[in-house]
PDB file of N, CA and C in Angstrom:
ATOM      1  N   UNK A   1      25.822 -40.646 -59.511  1.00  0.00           N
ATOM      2  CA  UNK A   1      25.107 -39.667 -58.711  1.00  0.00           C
ATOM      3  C   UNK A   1      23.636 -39.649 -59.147  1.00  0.00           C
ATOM      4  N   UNK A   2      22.526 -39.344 -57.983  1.00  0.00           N
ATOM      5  CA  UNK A   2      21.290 -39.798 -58.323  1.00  0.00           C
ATOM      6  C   UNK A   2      20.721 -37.732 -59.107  1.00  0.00           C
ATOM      7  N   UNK A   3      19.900 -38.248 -59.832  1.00  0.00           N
ATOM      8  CA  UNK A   3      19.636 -36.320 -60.462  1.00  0.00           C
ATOM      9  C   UNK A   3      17.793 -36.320 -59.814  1.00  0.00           C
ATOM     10  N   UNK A   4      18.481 -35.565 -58.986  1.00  0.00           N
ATOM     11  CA  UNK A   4      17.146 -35.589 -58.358  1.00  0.00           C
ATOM     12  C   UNK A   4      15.517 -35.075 -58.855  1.00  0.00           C
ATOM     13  N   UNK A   5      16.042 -34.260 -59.860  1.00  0.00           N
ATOM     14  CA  UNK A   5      15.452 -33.773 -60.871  1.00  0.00           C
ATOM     15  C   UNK A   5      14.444 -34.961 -61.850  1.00  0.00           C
ATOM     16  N   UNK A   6      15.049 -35.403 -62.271  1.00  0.00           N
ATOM     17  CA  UNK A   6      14.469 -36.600 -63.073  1.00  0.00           C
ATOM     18  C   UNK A   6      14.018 -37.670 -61.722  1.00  0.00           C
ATOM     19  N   UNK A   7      14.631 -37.564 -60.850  1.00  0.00           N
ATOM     20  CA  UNK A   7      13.199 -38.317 -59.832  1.00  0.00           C
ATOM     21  C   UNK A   7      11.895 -38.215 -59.786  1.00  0.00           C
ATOM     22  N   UNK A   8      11.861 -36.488 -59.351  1.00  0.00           N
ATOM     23  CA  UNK A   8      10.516 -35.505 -59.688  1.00  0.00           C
ATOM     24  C   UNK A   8       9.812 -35.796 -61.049  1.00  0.00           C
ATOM     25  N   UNK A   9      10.554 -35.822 -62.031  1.00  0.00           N
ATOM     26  CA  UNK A   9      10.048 -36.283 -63.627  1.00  0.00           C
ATOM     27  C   UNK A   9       9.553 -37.220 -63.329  1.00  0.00           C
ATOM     28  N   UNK A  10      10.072 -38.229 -63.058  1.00  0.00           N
ATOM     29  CA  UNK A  10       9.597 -39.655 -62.679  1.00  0.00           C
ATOM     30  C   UNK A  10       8.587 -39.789 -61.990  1.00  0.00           C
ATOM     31  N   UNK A  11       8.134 -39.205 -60.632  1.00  0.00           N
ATOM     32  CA  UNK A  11       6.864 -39.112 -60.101  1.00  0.00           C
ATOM     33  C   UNK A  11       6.138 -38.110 -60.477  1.00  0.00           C
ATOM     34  N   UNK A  12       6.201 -37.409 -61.558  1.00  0.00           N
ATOM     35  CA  UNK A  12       5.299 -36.667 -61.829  1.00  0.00           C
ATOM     36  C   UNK A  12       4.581 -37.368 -62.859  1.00  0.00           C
ATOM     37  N   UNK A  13       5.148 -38.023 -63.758  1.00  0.00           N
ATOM     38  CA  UNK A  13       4.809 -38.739 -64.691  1.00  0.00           C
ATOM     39  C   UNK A  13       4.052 -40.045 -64.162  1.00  0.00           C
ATOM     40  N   UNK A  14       4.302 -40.546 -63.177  1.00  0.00           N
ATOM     41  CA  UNK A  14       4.049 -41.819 -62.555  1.00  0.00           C
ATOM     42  C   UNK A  14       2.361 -41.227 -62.065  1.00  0.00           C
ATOM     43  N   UNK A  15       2.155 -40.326 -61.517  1.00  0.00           N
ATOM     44  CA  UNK A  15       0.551 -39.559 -61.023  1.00  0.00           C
ATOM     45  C   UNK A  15       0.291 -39.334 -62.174  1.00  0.00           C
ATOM     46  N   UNK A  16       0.596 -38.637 -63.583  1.00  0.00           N
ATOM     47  CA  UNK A  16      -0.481 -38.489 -64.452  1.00  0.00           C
ATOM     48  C   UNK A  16      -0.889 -39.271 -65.225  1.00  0.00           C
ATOM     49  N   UNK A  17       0.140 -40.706 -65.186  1.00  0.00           N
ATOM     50  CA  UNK A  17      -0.249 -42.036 -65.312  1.00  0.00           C
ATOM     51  C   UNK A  17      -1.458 -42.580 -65.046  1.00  0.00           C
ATOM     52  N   UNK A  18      -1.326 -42.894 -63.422  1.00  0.00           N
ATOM     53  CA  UNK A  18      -1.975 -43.129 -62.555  1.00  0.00           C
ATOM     54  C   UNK A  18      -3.422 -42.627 -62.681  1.00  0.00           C
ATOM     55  N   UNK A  19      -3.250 -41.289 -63.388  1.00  0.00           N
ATOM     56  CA  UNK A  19      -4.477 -40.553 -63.376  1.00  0.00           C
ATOM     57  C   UNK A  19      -5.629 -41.132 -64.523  1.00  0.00           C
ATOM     58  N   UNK A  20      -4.724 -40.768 -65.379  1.00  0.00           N
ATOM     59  CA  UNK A  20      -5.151 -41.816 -66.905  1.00  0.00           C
ATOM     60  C   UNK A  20      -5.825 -43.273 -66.519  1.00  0.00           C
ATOM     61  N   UNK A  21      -4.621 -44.025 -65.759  1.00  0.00           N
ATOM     62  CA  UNK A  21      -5.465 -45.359 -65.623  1.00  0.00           C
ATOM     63  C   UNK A  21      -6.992 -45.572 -64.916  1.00  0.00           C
ATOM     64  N   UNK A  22      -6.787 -44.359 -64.127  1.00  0.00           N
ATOM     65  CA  UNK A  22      -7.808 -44.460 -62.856  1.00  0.00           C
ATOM     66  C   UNK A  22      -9.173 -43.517 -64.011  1.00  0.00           C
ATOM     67  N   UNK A  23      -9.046 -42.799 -64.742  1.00  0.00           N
ATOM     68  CA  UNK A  23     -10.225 -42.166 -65.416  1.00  0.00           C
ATOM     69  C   UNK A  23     -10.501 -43.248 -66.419  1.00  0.00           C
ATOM     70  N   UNK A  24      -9.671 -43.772 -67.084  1.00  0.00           N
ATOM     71  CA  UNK A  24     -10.247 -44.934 -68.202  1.00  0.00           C
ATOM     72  C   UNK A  24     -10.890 -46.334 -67.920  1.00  0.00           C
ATOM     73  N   UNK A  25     -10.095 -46.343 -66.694  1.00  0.00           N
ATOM     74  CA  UNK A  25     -10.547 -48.221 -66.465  1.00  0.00           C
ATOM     75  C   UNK A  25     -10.755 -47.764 -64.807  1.00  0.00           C
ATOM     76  N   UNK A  26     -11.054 -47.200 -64.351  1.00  0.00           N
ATOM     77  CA  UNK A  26     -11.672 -47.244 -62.855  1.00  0.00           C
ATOM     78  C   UNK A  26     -10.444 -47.400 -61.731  1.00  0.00           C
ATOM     79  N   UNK A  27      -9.591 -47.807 -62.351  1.00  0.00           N
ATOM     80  CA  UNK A  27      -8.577 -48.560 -61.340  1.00  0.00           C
ATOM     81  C   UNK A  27      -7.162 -47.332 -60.602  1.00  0.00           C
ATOM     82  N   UNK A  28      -6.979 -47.667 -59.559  1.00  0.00           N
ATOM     83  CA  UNK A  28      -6.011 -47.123 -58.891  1.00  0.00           C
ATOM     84  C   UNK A  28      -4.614 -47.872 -59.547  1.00  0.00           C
ATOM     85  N   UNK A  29      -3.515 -47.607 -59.208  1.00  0.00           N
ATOM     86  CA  UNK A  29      -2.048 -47.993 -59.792  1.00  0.00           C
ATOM     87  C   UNK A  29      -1.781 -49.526 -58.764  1.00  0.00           C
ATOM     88  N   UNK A  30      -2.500 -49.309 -57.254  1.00  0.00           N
ATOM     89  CA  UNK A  30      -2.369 -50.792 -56.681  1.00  0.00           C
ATOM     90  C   UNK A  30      -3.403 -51.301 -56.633  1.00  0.00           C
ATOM     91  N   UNK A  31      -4.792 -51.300 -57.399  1.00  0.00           N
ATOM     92  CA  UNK A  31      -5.656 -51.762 -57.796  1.00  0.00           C
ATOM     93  C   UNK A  31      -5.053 -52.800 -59.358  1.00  0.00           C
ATOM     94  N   UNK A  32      -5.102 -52.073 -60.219  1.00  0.00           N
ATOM     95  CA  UNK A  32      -4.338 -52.570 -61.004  1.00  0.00           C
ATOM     96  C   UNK A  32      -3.113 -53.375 -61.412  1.00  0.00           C
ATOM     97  N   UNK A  33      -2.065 -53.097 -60.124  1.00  0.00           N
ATOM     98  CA  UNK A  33      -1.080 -53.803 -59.704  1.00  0.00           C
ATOM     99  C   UNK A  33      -1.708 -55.290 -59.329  1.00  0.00           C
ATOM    100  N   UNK A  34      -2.592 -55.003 -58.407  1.00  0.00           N
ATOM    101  CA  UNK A  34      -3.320 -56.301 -57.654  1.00  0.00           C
ATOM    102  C   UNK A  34      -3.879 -57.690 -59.075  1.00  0.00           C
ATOM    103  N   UNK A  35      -4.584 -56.862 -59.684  1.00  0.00           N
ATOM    104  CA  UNK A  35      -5.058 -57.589 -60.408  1.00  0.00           C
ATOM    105  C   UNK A  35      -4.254 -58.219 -61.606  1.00  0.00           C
ATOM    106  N   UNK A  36      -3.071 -57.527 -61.606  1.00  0.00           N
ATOM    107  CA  UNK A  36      -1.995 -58.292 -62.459  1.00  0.00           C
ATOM    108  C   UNK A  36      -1.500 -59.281 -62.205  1.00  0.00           C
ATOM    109  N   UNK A  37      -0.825 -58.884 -60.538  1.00  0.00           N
ATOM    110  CA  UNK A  37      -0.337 -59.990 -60.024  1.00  0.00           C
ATOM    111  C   UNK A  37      -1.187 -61.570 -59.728  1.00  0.00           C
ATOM    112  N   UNK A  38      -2.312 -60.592 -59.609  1.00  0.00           N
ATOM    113  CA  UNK A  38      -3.394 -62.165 -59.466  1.00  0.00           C
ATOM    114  C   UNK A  38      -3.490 -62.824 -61.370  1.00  0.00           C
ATOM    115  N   UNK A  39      -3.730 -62.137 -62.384  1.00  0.00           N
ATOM    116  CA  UNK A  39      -3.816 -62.907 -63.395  1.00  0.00           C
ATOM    117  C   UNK A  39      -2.490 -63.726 -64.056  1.00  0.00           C
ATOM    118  N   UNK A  40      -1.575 -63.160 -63.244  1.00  0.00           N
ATOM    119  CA  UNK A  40      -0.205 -63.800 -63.447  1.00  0.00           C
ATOM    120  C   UNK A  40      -0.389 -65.498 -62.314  1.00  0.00           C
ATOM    121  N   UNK A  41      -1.090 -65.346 -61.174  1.00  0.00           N
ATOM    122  CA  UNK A  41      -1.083 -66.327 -60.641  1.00  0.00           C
ATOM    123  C   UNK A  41      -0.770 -66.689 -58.738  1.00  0.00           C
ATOM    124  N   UNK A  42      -0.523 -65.359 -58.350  1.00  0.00           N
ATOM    125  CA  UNK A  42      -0.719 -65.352 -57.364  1.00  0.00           C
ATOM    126  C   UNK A  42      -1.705 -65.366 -56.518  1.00  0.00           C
ATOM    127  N   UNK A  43      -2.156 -65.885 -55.778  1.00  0.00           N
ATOM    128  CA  UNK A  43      -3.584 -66.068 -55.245  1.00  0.00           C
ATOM    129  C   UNK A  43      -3.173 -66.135 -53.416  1.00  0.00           C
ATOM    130  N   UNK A  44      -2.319 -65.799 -53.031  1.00  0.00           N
ATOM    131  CA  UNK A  44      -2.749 -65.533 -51.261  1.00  0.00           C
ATOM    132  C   UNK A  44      -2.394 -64.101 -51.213  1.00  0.00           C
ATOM    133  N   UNK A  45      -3.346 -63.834 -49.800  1.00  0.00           N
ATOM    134  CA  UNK A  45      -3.304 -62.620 -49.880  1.00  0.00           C
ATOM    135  C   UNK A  45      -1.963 -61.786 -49.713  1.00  0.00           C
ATOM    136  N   UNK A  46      -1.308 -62.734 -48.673  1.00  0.00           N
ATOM    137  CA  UNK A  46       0.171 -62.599 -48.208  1.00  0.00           C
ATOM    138  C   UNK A  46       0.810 -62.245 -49.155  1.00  0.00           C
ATOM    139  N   UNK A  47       1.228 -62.930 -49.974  1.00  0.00           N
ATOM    140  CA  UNK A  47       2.341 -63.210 -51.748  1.00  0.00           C
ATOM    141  C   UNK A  47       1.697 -61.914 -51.883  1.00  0.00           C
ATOM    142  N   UNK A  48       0.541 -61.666 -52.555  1.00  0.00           N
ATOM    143  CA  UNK A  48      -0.001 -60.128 -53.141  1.00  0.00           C
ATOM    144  C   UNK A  48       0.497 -59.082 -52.249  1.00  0.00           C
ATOM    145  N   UNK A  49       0.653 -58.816 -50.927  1.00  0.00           N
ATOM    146  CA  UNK A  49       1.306 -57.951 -50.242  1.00  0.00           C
ATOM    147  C   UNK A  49       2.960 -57.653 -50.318  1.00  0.00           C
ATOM    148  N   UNK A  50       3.575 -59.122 -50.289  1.00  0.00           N
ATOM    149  CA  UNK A  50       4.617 -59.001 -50.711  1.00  0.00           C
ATOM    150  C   UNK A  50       5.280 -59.045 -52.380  1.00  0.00           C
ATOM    151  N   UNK A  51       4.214 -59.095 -52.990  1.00  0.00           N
ATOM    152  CA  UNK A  51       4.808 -59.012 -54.407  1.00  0.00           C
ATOM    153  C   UNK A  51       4.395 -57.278 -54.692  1.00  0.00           C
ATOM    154  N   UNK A  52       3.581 -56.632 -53.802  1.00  0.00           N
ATOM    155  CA  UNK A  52       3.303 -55.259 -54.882  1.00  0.00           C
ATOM    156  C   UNK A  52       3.927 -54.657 -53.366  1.00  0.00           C
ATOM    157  N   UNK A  53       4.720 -55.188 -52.539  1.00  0.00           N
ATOM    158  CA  UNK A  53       5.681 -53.969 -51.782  1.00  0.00           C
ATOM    159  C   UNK A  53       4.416 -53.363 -50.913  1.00  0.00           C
ATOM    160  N   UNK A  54       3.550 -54.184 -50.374  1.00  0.00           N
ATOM    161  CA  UNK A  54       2.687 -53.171 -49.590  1.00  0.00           C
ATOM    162  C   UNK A  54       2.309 -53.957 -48.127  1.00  0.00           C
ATOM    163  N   UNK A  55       1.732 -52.922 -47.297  1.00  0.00           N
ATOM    164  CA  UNK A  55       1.559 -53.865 -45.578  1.00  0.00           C
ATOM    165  C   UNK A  55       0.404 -54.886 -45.633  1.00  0.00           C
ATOM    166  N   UNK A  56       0.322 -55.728 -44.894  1.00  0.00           N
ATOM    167  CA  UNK A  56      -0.896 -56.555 -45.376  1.00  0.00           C
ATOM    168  C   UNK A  56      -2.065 -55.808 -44.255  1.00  0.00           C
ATOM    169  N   UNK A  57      -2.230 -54.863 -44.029  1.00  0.00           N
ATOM    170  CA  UNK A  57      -3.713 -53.929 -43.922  1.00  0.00           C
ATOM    171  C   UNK A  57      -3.803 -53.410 -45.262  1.00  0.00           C
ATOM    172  N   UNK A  58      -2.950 -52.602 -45.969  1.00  0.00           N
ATOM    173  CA  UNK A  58      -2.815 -51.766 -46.994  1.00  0.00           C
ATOM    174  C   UNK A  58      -3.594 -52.505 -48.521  1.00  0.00           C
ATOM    175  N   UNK A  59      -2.930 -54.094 -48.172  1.00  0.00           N
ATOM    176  CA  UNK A  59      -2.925 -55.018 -49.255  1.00  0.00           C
ATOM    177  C   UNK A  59      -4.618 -55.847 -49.180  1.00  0.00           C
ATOM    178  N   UNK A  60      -4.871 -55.604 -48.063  1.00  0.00           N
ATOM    179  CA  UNK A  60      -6.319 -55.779 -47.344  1.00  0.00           C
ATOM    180  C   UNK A  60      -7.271 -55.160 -48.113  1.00  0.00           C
ATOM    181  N   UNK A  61      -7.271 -53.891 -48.190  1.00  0.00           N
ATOM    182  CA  UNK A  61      -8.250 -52.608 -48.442  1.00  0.00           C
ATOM    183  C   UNK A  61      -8.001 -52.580 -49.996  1.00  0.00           C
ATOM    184  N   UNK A  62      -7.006 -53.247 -49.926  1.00  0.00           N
ATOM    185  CA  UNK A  62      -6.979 -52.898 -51.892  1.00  0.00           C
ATOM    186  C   UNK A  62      -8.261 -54.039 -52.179  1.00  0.00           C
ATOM    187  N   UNK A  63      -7.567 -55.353 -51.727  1.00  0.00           N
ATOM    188  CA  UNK A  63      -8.909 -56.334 -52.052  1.00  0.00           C
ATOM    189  C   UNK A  63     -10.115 -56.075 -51.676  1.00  0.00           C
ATOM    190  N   UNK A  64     -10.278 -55.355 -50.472  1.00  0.00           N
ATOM    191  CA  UNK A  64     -11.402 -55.420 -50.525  1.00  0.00           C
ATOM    192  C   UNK A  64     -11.968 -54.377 -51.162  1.00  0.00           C
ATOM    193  N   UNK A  65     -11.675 -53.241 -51.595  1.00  0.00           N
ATOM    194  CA  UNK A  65     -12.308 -52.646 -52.791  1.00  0.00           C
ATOM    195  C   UNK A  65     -12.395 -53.195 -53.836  1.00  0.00           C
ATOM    196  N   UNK A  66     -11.814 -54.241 -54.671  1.00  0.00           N
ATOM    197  CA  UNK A  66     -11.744 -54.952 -55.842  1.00  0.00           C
ATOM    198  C   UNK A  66     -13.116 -55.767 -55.802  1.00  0.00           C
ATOM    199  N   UNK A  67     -12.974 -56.502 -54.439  1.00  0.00           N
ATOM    200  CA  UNK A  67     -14.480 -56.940 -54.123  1.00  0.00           C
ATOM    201  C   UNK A  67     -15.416 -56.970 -54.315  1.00  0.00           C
ATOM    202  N   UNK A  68     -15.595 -56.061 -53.430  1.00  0.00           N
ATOM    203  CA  UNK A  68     -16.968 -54.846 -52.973  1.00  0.00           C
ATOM    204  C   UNK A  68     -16.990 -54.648 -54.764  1.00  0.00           C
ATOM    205  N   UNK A  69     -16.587 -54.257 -55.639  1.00  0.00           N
ATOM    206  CA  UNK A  69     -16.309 -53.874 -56.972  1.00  0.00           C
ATOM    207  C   UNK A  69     -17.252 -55.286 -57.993  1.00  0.00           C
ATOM    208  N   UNK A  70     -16.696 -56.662 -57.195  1.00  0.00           N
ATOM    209  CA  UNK A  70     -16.847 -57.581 -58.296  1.00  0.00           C
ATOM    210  C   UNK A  70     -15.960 -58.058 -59.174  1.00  0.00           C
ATOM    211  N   UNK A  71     -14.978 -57.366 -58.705  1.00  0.00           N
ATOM    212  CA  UNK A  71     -13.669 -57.533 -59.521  1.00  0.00           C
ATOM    213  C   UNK A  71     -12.378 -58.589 -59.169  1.00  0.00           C
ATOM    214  N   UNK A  72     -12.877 -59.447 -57.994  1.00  0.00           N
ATOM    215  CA  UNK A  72     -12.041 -60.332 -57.019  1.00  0.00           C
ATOM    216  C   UNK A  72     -13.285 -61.352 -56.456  1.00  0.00           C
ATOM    217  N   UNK A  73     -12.784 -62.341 -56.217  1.00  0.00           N
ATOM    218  CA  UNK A  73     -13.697 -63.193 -55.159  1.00  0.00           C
ATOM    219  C   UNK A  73     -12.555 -63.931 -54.116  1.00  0.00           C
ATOM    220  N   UNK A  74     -13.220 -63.714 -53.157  1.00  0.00           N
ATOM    221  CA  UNK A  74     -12.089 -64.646 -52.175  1.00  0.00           C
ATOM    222  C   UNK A  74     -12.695 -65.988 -51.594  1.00  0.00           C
ATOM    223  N   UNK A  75     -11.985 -66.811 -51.227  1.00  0.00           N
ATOM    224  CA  UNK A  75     -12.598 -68.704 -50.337  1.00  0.00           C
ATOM    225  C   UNK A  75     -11.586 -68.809 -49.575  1.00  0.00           C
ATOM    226  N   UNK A  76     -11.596 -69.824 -49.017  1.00  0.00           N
ATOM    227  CA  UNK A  76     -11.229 -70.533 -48.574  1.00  0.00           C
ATOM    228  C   UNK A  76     -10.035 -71.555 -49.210  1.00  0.00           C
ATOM    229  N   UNK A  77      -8.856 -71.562 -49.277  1.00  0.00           N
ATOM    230  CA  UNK A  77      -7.906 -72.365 -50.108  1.00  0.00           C
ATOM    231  C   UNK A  77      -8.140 -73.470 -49.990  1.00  0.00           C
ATOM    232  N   UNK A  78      -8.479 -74.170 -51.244  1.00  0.00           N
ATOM    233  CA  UNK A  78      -8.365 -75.506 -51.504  1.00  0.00           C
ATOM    234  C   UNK A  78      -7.190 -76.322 -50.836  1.00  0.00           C
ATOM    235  N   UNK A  79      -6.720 -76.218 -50.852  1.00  0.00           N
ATOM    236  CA  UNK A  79      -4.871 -76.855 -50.303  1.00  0.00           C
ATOM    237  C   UNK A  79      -5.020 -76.188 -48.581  1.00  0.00           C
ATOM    238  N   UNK A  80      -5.406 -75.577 -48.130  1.00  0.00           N
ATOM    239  CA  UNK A  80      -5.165 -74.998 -46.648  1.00  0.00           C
ATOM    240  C   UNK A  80      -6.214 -74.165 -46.620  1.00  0.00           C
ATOM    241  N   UNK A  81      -7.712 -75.010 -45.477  1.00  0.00           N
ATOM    242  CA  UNK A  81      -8.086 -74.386 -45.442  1.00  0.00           C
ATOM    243  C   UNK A  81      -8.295 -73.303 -43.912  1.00  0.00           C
ATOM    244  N   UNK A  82      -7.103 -73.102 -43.944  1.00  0.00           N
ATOM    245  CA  UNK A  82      -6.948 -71.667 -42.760  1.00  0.00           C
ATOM    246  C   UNK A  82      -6.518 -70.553 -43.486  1.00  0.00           C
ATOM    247  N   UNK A  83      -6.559 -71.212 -44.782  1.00  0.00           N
ATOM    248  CA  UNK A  83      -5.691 -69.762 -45.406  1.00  0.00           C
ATOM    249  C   UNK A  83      -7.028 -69.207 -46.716  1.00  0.00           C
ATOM    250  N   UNK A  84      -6.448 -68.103 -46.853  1.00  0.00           N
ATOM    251  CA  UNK A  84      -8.124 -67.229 -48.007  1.00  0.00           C
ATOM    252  C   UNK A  84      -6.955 -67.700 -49.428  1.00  0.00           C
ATOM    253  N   UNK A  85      -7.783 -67.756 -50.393  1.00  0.00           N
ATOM    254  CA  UNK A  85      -6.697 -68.166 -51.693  1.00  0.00           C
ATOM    255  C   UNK A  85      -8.170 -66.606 -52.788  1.00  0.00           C
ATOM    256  N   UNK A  86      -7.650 -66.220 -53.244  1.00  0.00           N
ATOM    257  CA  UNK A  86      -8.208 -64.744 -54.390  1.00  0.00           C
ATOM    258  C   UNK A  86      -7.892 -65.028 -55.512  1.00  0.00           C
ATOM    259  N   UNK A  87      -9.115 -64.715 -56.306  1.00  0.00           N
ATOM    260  CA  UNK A  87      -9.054 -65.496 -57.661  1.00  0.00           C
ATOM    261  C   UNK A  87      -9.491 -64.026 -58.347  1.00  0.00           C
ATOM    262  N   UNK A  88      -9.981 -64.225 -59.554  1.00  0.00           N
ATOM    263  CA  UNK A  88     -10.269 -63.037 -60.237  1.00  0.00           C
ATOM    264  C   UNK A  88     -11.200 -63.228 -61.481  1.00  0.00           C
ATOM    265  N   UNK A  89     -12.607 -62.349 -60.842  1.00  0.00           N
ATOM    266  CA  UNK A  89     -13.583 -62.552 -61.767  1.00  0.00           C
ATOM    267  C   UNK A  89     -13.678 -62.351 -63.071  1.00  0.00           C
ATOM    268  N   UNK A  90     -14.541 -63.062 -63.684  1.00  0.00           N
ATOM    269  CA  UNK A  90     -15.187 -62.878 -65.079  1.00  0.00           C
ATOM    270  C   UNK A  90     -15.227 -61.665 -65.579  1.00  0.00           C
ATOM    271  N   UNK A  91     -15.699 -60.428 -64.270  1.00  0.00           N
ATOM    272  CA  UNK A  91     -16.061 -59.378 -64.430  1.00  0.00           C
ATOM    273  C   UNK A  91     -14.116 -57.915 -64.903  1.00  0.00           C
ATOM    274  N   UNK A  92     -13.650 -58.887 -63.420  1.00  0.00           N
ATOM    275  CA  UNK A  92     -12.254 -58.339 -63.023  1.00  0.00           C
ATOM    276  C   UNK A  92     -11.426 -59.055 -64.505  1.00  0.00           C
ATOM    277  N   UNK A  93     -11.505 -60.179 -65.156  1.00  0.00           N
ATOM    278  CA  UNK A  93     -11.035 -60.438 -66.541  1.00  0.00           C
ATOM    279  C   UNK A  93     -10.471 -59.746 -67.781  1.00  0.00           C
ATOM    280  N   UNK A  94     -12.218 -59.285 -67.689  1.00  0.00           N
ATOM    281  CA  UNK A  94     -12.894 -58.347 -68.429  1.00  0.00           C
ATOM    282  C   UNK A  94     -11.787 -56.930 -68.383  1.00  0.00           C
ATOM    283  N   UNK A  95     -12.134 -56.389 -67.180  1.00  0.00           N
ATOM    284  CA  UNK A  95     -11.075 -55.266 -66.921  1.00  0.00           C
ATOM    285  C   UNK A  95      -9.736 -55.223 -67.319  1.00  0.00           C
ATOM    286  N   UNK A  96      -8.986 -56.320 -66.742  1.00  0.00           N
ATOM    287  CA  UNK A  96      -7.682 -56.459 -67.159  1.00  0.00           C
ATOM    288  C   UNK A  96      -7.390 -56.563 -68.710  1.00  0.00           C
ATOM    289  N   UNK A  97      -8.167 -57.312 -69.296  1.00  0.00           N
ATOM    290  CA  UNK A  97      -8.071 -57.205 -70.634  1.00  0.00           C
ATOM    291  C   UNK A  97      -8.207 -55.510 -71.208  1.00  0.00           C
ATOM    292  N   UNK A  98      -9.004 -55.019 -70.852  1.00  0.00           N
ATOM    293  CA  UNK A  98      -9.579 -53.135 -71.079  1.00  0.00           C
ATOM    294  C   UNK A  98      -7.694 -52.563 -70.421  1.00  0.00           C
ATOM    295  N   UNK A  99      -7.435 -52.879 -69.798  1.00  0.00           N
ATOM    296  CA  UNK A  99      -6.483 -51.980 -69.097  1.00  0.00           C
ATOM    297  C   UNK A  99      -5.271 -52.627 -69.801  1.00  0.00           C
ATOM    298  N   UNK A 100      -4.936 -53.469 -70.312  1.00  0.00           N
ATOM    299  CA  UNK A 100      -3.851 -54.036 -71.110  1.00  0.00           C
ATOM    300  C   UNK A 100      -4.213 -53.465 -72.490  1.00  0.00           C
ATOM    301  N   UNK A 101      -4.971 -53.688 -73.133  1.00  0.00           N
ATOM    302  CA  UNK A 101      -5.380 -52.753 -74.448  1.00  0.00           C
ATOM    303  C   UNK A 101      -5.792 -51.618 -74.623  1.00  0.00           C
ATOM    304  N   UNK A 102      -5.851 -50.634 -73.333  1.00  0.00           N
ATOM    305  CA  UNK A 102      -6.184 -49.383 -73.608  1.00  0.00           C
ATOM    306  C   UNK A 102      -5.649 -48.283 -74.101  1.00  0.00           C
ATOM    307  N   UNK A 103      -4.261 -48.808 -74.571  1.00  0.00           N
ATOM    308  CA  UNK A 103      -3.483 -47.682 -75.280  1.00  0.00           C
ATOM    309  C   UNK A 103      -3.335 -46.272 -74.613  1.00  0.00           C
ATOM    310  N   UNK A 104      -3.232 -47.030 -73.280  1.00  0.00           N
ATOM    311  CA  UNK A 104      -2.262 -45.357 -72.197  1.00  0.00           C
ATOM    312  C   UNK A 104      -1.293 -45.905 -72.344  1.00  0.00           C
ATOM    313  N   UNK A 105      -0.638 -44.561 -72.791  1.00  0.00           N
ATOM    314  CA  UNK A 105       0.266 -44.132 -73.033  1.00  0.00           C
ATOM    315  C   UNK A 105       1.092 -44.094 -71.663  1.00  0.00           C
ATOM    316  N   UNK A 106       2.348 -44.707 -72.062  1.00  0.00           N
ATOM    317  CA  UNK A 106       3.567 -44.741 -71.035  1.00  0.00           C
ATOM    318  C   UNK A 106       4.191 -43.444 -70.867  1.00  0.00           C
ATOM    319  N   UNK A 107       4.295 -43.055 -69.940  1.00  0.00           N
ATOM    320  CA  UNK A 107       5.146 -41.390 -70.522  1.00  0.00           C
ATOM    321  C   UNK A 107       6.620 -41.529 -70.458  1.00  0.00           C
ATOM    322  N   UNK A 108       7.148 -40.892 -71.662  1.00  0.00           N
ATOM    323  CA  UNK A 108       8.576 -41.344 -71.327  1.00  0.00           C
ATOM    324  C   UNK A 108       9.166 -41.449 -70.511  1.00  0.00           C
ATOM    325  N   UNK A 109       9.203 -40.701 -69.633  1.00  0.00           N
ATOM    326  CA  UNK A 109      10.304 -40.519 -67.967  1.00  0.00           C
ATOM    327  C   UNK A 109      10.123 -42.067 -68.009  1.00  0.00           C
ATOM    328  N   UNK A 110       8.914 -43.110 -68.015  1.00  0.00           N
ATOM    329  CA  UNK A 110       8.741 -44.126 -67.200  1.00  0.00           C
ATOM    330  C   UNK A 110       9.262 -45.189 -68.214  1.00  0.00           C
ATOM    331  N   UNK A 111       9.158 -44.796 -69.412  1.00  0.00           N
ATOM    332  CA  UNK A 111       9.364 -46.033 -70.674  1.00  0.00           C
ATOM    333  C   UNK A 111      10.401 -47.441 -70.735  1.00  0.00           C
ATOM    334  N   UNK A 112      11.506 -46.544 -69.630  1.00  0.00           N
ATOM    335  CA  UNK A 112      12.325 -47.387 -69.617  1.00  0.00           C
ATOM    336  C   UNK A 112      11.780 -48.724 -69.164  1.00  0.00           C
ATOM    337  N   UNK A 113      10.621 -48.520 -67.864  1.00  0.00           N
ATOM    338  CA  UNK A 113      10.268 -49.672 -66.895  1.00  0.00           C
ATOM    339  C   UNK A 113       9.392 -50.954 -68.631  1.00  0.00           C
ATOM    340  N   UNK A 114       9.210 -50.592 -69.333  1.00  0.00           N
ATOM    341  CA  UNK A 114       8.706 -51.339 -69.872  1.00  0.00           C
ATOM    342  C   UNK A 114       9.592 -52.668 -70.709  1.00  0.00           C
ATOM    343  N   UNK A 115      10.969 -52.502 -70.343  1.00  0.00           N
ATOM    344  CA  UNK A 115      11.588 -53.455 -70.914  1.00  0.00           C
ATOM    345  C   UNK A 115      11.886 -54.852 -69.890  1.00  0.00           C
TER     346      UNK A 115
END
């Protein structure tokens, strides 16, 4: 049986997360999502929509705030060029490294996700 209770825990904890990440390192939770998935190695925009569960307008506006930011560059794919291939700047690097070592704190409700 699901305790609906600890759902609420769960998203409550998940926003003051969110909040933390977004006051320390600038970044939103699918900002940050984005840029993971890209330093892991995904590079179309498509895959990034379907790897962080989002619409590709939704998955759109994330990049292009990352952008506009300096934190993303997009081309033309080497391998196909009808298709955009997103890479991730020097600058956006930089960040990810700050947001992997920043020592926010997981809140328990969520701890489990870290295994």
């Amino acid at each position: 049986m699901i305790d609906l209770c600890s759902i609420r825990k769960i998203q409550t904890a998940l926003k003051k997360f969110e909040e933390t990440l977004k006051a320390e390192t600038s970044l939103s939770l699918n900002d940050a999502l984005c840029l993971c998935s890209l330093h892991k190695g995904i590079r179309e925009p498509g895959a990034l929509a379907r790897e962080l569960e989002l619409s590709p307008s939704r998955a759109t506006r994330v990049l292009d705030g990352l952008e506009e930011r300096g934190l993303i560059s997009r081309k033309l794919s080497d391998e196909d060029r009808r298709s955009i291939s997103v890479s991730v700047t020097a600058k956006g690097k930089k960040l990810i490294e700050k947001y992997q070592c920043s020592g926010i704190e997981i809140p328990e409700e969520l701890a489990f996700t870290q295994n």
